[in-house]
Protein backbone atom coordinates (compact mmCIF):
# COMPACT_ATOMS: atom_id res chain seq x y z
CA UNK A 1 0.00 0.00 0.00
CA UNK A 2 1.91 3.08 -1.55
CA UNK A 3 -0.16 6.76 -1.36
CA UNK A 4 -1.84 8.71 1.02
CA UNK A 5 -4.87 8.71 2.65
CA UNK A 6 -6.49 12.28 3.38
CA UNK A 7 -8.00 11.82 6.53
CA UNK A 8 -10.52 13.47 8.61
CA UNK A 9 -9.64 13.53 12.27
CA UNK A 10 -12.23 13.83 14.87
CA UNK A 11 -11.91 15.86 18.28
CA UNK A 12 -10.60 14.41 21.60
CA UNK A 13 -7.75 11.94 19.44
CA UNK A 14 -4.40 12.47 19.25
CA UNK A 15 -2.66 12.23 15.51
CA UNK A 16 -0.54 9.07 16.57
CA UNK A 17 -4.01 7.16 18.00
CA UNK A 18 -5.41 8.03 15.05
CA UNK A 19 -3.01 7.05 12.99
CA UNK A 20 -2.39 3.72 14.97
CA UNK A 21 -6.06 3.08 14.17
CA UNK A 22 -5.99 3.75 10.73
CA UNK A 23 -3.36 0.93 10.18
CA UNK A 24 -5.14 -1.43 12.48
CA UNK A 25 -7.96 -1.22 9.41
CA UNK A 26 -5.59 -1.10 6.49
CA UNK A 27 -2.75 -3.57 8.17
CA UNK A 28 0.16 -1.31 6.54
CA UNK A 29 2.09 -0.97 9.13
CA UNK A 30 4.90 1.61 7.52
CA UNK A 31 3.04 4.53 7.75
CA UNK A 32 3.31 8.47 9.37
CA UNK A 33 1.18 11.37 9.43
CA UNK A 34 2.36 14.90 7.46
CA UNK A 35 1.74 17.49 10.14
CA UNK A 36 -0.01 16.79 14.26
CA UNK A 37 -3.20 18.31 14.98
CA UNK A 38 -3.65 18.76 18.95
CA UNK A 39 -6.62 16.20 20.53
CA UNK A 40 -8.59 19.28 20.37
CA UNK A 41 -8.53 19.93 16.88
CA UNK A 42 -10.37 18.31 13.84
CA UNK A 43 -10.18 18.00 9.86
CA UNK A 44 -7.24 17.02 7.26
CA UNK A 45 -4.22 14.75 8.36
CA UNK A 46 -2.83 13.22 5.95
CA UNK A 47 -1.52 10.06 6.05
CA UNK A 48 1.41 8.63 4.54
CA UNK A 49 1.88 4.77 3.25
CA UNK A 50 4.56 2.53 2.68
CA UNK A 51 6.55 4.56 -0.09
CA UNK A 52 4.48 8.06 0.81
CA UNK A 53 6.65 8.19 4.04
CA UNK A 54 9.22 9.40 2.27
CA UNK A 55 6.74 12.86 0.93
CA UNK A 56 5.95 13.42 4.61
CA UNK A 57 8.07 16.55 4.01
CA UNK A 58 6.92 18.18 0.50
CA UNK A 59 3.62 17.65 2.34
CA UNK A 60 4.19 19.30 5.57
CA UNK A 61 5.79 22.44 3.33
CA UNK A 62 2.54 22.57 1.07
CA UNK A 63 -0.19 25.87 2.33
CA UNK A 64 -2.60 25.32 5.12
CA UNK A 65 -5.87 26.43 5.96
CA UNK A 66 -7.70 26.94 8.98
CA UNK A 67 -11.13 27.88 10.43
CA UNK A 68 -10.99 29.03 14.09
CA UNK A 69 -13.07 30.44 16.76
CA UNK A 70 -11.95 32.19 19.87
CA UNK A 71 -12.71 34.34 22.93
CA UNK A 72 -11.41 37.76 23.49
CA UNK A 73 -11.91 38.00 27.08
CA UNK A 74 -10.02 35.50 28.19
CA UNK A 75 -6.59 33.90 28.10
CA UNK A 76 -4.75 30.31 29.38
CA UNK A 77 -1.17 28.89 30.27
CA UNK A 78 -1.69 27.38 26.38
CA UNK A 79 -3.67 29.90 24.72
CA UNK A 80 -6.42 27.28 24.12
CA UNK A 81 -9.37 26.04 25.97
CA UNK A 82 -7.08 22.48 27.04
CA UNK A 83 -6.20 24.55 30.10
CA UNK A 84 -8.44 26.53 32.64
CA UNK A 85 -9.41 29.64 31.44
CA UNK A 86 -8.22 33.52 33.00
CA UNK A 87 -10.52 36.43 33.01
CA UNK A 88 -9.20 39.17 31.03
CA UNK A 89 -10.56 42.57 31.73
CA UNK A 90 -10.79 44.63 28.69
CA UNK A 91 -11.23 48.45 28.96
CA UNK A 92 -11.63 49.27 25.39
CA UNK A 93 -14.05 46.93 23.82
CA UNK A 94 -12.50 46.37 19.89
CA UNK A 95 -15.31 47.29 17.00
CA UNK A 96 -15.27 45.04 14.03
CA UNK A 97 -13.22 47.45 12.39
CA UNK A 98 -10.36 46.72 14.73
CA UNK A 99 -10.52 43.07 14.24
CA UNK A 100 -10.38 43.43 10.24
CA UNK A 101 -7.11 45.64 10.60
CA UNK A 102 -5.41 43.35 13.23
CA UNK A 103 -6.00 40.58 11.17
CA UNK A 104 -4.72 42.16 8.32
CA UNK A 105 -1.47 43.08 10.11
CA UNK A 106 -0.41 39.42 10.42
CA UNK A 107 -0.95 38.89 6.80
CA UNK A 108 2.97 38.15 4.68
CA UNK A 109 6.21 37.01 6.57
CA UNK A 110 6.21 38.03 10.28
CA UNK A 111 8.27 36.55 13.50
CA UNK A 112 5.91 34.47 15.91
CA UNK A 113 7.14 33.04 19.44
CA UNK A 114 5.76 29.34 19.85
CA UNK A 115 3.63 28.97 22.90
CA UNK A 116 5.60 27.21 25.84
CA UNK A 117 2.94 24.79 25.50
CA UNK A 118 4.58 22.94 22.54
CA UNK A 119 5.78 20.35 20.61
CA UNK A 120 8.72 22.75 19.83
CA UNK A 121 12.17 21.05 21.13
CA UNK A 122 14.06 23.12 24.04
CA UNK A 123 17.55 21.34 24.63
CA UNK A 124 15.76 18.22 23.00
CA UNK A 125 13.29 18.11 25.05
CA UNK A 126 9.19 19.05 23.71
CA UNK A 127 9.02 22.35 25.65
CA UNK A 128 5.36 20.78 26.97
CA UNK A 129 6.77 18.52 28.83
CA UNK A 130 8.92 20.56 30.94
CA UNK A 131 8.14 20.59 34.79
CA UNK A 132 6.70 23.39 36.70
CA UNK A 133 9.34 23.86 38.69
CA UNK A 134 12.14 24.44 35.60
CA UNK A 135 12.52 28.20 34.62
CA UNK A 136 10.13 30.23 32.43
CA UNK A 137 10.97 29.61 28.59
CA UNK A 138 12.61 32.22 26.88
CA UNK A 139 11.50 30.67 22.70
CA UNK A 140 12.90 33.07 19.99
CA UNK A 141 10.62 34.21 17.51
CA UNK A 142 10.22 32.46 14.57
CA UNK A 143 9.76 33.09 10.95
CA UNK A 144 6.31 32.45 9.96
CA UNK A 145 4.11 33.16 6.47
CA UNK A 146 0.28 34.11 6.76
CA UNK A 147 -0.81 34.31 2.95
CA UNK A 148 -4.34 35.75 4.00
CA UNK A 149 -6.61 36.10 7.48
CA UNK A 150 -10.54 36.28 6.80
CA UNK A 151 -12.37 37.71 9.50
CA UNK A 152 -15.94 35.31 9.39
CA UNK A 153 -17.27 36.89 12.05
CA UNK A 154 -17.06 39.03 15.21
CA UNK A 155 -19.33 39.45 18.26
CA UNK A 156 -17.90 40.47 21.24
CA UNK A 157 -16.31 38.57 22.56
CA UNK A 158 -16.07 35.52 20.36
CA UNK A 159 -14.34 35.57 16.84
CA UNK A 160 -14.84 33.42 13.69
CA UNK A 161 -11.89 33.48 11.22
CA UNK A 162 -9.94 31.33 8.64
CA UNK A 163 -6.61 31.73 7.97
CA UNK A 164 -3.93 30.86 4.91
CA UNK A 165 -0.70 30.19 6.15
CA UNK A 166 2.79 28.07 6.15
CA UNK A 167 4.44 25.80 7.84
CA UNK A 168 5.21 25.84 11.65
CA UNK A 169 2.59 28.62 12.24
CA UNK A 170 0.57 27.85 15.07
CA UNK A 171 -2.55 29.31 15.17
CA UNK A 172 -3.13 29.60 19.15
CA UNK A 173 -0.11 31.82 19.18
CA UNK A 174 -1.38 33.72 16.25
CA UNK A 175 -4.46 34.61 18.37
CA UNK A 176 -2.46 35.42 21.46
CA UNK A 177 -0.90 38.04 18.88
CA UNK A 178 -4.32 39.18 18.02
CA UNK A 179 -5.40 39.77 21.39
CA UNK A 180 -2.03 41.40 22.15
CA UNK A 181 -2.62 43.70 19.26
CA UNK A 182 -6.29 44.79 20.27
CA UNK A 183 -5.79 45.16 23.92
CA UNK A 184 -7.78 41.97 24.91
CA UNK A 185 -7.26 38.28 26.05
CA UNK A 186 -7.01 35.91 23.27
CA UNK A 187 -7.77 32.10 23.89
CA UNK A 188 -8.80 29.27 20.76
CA UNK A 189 -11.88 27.91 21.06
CA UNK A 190 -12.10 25.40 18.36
CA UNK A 191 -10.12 24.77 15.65
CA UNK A 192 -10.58 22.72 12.05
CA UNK A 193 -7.88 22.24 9.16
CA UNK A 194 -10.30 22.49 6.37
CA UNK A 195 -7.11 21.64 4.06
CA UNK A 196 -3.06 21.21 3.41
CA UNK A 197 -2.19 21.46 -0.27
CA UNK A 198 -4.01 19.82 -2.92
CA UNK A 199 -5.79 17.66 0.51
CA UNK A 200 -9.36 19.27 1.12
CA UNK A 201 -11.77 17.92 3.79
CA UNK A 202 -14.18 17.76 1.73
CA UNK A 203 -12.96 14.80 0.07
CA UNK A 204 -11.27 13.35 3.63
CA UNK A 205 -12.31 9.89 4.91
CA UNK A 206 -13.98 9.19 8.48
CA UNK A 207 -12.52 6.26 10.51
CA UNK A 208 -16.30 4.88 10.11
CA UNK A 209 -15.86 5.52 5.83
CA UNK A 210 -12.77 3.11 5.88
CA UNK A 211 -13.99 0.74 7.68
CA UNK A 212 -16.86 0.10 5.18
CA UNK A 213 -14.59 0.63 2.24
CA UNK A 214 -14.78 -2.45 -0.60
CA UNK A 215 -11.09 -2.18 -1.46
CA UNK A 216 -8.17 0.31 -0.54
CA UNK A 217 -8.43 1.60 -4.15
CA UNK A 218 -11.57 3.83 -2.88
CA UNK A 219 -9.46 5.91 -0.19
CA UNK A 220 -5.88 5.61 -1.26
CA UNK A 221 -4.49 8.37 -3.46
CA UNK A 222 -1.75 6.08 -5.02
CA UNK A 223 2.02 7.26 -4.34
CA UNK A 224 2.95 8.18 -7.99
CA UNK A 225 -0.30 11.09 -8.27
CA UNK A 226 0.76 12.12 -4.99
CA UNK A 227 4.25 13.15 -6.07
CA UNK A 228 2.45 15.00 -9.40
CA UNK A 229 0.12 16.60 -6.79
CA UNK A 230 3.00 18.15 -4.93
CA UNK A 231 5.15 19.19 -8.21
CA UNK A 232 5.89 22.74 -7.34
CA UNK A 233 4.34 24.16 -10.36
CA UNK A 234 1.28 22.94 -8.81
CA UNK A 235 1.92 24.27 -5.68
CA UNK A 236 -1.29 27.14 -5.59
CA UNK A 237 -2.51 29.16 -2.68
CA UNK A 238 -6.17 28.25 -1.79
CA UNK A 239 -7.88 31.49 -2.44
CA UNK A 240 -9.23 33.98 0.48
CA UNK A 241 -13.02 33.13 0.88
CA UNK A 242 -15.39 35.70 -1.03
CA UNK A 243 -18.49 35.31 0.99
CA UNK A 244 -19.58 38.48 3.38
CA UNK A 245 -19.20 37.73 6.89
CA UNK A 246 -21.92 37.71 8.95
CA UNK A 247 -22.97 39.91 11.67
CA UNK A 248 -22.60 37.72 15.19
CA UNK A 249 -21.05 34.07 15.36
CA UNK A 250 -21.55 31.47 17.55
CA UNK A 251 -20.28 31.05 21.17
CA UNK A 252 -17.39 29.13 22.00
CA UNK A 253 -17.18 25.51 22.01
């Protein structure tokens, strides 16, 4: 079994449990994911297959998009709802105006710090699983592309957005920025991949769709396509959504 498999993760599973259950229906046992989404977070991960492994990569380097919802007045240790949330007060209450503009300023190459709360190595060691007790991080900033942010929605104090961006962007910290930006808290409330590349999630299989599958030939995009797929002439940015946004959006999740 040489290809991929664009996958659609559910909430509350980690990328490696997912994965491990993937291979428990296919039996290929060489396999690897292109790119972790946390247990909180849903949508594309693509899967890699006997030969694919070796695209893990060109996949992880293809564009990314995002739809994500968070909360203005209030922060965490991980920027995220994973950890118990602290009350921000707020004396200037942003107008949709002020979102728009903030968003905008994160659009092109900018410098982001990681969140301590990462898989990001410190002296080898994820920087998540350092102890309490060890000194405050001190990351560096990071170079980081953000081809477009669309502002969905805006209600006080919940936002709706999608975002366009590179690799080794991550999106809680981009939302800590936002809140930094507009004088507010800034925690993620949910978050979906909607796609990486030429890997949509509208065309990504459920654990539930591969386990009723007839043949692998249904859900495997075969290794050879794959590698025309990622060709960098193909290589296209997904395009900045054209619908209006709407007037309130949901409340967190």
């Amino acid at each position: 079994m040489d290809g991929i498999i664009n996958f659609n993760k559910p909430v509350g599973i980690s990328s490696a449990k997912a994965l491990y259950r993937v291979r428990s229906i296919t039996g290929q046992r060489k396999s690897g994911h292109a790119g972790t989404l946390d247990p909180g977070a849903s949508g594309v991960l693509v899967l890699c297959m006997g030969r694919a492994t070796k695209l893990v990569e060109s996949i992880m380097d293809q564009p990314k998009v995002y739809r994500t919802t968070a909360r203005l007045d209030v922060t965490s240790e991980s920027f995220d709802s994973d950890r118990p949330l602290i009350d921000v007060h707020v004396e200037d209450i942003p107008n949709r105006d002020d979102v728009v503009a903030a968003c905008a300023a994160f659009e092109g190459v900018t410098q982001q710090i990681p969140p301590a709360i990462s898989a990001v190595k410190v002296a080898g060691r994820p920087a998540y699983k350092r102890k309490a007790s060890e000194k405050p991080l001190n990351l560096r900033p990071r170079p980081i592309r953000i081809d477009w942010c669309h502002l969905h929605a805006y209600d006080w104090p919940n936002v709706d957005f999608e975002i366009c961006c590179g690799r080794g962007t991550y999106v809680r910290a981009l939302i800590r920025d936002l809140g930094r930006r507009l004088g507010t808290g800034g925690c993620l409330t949910s978050l979906v991949r909607r796609q990486i590349g030429p890997f949509a999630d509208s065309a990504a299989w459920s654990f539930d769709a591969l386990d009723t599958a007839r043949d692998s030939a249904e859900y495997l995009t075969p290794f050879d396509q794959v590698v025309e797929l990622l060709a960098p002439e193909r290589v296209v940015i997904p395009p900045r959504p054209t619908e209006q946004p709407s007037a309130t959006v949901e409340g967190p999740t």
